[in-house]
N, C-alpha and C. Protein backbone atom coordinates (compact mmCIF):
# COMPACT_ATOMS: atom_id res chain seq x y z
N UNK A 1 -0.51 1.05 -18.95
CA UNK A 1 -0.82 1.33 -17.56
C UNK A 1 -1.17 2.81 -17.42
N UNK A 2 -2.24 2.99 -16.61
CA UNK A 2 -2.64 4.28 -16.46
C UNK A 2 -1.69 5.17 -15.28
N UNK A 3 -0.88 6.21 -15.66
CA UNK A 3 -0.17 6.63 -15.27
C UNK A 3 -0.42 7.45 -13.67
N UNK A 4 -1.37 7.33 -13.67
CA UNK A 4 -2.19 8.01 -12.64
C UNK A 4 -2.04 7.52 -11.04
N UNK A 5 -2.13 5.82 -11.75
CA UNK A 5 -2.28 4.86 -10.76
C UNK A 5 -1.26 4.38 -10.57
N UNK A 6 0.06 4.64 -10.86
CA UNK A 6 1.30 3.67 -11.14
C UNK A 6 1.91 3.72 -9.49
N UNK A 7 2.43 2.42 -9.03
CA UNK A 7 2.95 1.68 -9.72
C UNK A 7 2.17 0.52 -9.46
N UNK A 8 0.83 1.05 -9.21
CA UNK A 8 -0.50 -0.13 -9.71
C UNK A 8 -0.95 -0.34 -10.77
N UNK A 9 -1.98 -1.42 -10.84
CA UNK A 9 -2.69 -1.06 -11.70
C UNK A 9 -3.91 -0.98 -11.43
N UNK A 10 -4.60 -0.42 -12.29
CA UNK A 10 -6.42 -0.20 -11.99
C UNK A 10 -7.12 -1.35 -12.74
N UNK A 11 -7.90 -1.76 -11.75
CA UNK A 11 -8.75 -2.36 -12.53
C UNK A 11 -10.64 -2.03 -12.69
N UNK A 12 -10.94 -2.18 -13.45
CA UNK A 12 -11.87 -1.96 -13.21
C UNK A 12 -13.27 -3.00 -13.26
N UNK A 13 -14.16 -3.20 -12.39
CA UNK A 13 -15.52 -4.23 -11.96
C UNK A 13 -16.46 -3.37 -12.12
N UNK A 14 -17.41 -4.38 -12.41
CA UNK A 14 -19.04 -4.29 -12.60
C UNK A 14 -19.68 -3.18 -11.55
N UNK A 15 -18.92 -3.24 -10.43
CA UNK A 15 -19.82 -1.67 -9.47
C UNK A 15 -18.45 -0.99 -9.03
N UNK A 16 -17.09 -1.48 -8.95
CA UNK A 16 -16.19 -0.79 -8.75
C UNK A 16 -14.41 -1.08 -9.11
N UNK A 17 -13.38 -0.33 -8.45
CA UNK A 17 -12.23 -0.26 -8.91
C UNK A 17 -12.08 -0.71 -8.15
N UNK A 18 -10.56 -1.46 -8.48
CA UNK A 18 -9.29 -1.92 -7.87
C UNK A 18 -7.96 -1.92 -7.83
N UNK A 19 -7.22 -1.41 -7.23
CA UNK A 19 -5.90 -0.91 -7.46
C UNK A 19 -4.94 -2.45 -7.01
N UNK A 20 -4.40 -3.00 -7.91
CA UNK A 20 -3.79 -4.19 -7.50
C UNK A 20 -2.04 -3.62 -7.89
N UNK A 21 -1.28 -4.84 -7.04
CA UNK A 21 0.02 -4.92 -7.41
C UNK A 21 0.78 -5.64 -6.82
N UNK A 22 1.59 -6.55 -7.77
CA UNK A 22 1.94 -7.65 -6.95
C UNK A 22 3.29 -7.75 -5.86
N UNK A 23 3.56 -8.51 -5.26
CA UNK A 23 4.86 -7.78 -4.37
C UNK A 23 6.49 -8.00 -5.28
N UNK A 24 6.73 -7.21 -6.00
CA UNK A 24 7.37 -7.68 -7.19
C UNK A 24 7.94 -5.81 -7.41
N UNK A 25 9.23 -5.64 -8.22
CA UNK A 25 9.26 -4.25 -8.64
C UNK A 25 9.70 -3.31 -7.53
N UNK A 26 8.96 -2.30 -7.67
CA UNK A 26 9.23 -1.59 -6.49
C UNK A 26 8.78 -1.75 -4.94
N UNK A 27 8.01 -2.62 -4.84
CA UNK A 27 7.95 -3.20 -4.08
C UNK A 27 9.01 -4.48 -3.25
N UNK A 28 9.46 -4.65 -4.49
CA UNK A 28 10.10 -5.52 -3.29
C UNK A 28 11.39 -4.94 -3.57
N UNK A 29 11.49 -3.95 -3.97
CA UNK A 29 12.70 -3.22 -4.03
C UNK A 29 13.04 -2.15 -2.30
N UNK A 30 11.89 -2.25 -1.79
CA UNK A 30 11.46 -2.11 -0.52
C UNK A 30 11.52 -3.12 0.54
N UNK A 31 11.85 -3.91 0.15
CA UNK A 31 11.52 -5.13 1.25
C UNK A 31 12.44 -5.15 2.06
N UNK A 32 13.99 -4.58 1.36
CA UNK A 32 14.47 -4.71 2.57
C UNK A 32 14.76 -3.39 3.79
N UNK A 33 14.21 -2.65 3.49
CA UNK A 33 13.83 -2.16 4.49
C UNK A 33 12.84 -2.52 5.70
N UNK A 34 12.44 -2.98 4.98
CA UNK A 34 10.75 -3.43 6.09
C UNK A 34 11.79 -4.65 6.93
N UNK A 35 12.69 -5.84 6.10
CA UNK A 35 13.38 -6.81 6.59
C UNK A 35 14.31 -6.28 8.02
N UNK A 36 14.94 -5.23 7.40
CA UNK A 36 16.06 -4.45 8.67
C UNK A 36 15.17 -4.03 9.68
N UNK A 37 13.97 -3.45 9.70
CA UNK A 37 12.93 -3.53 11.01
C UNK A 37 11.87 -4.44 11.44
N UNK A 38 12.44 -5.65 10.41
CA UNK A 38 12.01 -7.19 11.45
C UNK A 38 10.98 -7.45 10.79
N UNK A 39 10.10 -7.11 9.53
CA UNK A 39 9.28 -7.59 8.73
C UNK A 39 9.15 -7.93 7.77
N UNK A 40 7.81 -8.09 6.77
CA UNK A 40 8.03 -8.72 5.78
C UNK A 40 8.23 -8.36 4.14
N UNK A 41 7.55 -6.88 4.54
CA UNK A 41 6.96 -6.04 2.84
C UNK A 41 5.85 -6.86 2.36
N UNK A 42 5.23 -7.64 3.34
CA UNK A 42 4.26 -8.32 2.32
C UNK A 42 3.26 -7.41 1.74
N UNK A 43 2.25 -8.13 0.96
CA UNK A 43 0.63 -7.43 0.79
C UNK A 43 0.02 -6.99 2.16
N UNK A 44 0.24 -7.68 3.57
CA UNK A 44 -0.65 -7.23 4.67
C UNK A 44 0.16 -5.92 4.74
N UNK A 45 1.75 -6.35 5.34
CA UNK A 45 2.34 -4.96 5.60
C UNK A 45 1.66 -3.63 4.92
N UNK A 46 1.93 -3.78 3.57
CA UNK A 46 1.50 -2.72 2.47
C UNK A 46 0.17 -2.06 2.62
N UNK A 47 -0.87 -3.25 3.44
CA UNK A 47 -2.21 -2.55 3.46
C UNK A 47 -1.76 -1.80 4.23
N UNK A 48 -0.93 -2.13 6.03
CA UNK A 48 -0.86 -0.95 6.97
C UNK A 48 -0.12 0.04 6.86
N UNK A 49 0.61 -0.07 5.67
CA UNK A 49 1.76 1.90 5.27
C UNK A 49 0.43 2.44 4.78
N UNK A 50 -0.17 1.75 3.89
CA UNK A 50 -1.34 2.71 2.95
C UNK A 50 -2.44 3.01 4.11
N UNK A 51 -2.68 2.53 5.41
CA UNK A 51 -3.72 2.71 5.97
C UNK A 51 -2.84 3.69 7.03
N UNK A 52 -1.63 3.73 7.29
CA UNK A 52 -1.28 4.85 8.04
C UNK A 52 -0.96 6.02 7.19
N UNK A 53 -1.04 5.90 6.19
CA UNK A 53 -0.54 7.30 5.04
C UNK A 53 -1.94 7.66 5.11
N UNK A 54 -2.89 7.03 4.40
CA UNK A 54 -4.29 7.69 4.66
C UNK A 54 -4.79 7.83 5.75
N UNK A 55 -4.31 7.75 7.39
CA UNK A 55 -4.37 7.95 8.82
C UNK A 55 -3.68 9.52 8.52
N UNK A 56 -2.91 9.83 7.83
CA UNK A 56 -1.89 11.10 8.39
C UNK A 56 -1.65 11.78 6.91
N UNK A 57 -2.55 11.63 6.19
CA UNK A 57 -2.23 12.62 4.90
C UNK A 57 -3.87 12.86 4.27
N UNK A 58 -4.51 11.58 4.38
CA UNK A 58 -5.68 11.71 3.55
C UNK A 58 -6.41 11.18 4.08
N UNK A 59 -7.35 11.92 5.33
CA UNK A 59 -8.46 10.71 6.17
C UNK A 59 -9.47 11.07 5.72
N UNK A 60 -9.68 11.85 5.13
CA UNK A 60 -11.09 12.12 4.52
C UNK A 60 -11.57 11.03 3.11
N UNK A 61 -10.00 10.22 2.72
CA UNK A 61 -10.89 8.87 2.01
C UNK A 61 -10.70 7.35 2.65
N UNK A 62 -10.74 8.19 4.04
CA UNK A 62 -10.61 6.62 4.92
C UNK A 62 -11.70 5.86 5.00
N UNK A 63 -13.14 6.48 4.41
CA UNK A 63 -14.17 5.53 4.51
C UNK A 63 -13.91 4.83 3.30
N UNK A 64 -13.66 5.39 1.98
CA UNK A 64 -13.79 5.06 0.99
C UNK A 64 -12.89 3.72 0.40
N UNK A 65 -12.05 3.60 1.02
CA UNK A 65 -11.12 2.58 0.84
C UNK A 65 -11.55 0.95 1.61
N UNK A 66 -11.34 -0.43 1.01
CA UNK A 66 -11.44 -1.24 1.38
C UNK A 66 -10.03 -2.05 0.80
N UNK A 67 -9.99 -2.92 1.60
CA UNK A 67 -8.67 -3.92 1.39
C UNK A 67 -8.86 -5.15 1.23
N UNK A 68 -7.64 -5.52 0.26
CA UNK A 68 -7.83 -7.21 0.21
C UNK A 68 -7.03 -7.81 -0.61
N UNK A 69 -5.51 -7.19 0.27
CA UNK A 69 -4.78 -7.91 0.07
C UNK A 69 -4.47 -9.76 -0.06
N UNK A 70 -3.50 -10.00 -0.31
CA UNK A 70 -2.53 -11.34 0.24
C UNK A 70 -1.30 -11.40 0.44
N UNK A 71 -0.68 -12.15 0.80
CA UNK A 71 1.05 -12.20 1.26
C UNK A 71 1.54 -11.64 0.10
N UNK A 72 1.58 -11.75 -1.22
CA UNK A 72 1.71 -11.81 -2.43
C UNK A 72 1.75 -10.39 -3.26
N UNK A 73 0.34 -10.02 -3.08
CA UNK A 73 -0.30 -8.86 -3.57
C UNK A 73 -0.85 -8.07 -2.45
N UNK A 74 -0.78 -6.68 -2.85
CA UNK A 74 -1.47 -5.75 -2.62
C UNK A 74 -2.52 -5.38 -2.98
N UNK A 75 -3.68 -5.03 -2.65
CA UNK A 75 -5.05 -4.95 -3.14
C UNK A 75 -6.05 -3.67 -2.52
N UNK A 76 -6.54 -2.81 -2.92
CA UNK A 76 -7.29 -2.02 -2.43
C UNK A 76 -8.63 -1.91 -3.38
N UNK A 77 -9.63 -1.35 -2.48
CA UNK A 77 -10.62 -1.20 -3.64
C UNK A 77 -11.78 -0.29 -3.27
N UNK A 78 -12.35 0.08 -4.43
CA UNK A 78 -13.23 1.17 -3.96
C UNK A 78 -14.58 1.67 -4.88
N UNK A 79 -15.19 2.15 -4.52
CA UNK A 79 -16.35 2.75 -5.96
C UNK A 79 -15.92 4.44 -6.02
N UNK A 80 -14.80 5.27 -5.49
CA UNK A 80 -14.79 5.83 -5.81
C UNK A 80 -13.59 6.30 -6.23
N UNK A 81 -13.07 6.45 -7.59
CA UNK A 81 -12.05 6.35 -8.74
C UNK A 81 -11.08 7.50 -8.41
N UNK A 82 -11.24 8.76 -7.78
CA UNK A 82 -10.66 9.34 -6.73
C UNK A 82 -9.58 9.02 -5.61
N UNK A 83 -10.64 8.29 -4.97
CA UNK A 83 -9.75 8.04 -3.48
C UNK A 83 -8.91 7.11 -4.07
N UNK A 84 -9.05 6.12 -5.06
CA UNK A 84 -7.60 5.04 -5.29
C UNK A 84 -6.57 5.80 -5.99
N UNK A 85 -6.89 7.03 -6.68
CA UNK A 85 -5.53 8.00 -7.63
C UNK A 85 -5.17 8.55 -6.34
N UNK A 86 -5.60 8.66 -4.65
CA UNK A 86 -4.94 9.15 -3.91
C UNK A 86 -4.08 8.41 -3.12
N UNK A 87 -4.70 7.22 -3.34
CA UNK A 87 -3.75 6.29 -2.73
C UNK A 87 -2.49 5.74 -3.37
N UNK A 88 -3.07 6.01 -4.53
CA UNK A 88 -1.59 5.64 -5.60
C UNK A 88 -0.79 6.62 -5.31
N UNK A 89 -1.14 7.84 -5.23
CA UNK A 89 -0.09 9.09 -5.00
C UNK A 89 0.46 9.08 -3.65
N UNK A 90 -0.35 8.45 -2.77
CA UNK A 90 0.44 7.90 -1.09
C UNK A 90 1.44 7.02 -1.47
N UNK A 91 1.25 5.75 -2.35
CA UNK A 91 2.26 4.98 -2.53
C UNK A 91 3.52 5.34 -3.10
N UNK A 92 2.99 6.23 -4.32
CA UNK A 92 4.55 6.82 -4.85
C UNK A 92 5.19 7.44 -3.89
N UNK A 93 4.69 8.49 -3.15
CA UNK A 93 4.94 9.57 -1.96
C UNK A 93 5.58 8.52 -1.36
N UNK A 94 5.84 7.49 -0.60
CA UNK A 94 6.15 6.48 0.27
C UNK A 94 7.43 5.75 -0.12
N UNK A 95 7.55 5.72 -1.42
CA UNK A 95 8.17 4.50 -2.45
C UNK A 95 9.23 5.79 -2.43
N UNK A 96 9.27 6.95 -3.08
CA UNK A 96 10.08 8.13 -3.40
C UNK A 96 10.64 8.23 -2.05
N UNK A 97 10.53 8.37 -0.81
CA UNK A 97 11.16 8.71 0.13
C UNK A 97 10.94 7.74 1.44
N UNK A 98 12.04 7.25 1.44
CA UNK A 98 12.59 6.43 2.16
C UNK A 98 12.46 6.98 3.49
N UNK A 99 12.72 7.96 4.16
CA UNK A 99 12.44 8.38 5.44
C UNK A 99 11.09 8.30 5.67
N UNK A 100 10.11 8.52 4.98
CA UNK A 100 8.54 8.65 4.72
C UNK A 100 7.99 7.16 5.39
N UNK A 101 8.93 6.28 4.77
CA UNK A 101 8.48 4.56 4.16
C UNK A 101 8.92 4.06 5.77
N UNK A 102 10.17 4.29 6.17
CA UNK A 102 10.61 4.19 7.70
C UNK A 102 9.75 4.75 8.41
N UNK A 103 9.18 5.86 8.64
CA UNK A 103 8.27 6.65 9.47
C UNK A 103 6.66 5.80 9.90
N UNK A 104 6.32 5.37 8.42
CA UNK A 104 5.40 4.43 8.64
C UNK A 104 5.50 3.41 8.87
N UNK A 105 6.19 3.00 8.55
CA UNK A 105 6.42 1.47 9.51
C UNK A 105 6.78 1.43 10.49
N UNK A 106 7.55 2.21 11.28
CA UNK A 106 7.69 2.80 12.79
C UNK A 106 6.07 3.10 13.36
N UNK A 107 5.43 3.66 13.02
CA UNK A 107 3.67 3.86 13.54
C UNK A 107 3.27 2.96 13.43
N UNK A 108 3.16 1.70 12.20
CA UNK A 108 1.86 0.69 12.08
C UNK A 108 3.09 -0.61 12.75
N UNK A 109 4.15 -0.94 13.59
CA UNK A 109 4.56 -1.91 14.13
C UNK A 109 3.73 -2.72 14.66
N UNK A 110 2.68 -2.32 15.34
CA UNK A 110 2.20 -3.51 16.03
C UNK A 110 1.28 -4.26 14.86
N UNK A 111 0.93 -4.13 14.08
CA UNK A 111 -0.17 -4.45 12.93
C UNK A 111 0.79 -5.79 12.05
N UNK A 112 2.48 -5.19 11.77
CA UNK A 112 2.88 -5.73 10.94
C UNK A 112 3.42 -7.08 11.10
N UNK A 113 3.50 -7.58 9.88
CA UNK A 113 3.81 -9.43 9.75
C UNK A 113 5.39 -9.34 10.54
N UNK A 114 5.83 -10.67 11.25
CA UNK A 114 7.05 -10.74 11.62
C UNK A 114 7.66 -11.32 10.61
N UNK A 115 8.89 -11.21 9.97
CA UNK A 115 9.98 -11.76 9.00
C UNK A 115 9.09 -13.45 8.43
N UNK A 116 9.38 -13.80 9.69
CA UNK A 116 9.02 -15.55 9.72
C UNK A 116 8.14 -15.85 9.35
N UNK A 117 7.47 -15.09 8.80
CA UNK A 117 6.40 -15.04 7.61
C UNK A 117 6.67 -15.74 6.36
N UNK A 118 8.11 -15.67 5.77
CA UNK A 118 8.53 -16.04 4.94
C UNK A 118 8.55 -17.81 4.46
């Protein structure tokens, strides 16, 4: 695994990258947090921490990013190999500090899955 991208992985396509990861690991080593404020940790959730971290740390690769997730997985993607090593570094940044990880999910509430998702 390319260390760059952790705790994704990169993949790479015919015109571009993809940062995948499944909800598994540190991720769902997270979940219950997201659970104690009434959600799910899914793949959608995950798109809206990464889309409010790049709202409030890195908007200058807010064009560059596309999503596509599932309940399951997390998914982002992009043609430029950049903006996903920044998003990986949002995710660690997020994953490392727990007040960070609360903060955003407090901002993207209205976006996120309810529990009963499950």
């Amino acid at each position: 695994m390319d260390e760059k991208f952790e705790p994704c992985t990169l993949v790479e396509h015919e015109n571009n990258f993809s940062l995948v990861k499944s909800i598994t690991g540190v991720f769902k080593e997270k979940a219950e947090i997201f659970e104690q404020m009434g959600f799910c940790g899914n793949g959608y959730d995950w798109n809206e921490i990464v889309k409010e971290l790049i709202r409030t740390k890195a908007p200058e690769i807010s064009s560059e990013i596309h999503y596509d997730s599932e309940a399951m997985m997390f998914c982002v993607y992009s043609d430029n190999l950049a903006a996903l090593k920044v998003v990986a570094q949002l995710i660690r940044l997020v994953i490392n500090d727990e007040n960070l990880l609360i903060k955003a999910i407090e901002n993207t509430t209205p976006r996120l899955s309810p529990t009963s998702c499950t």
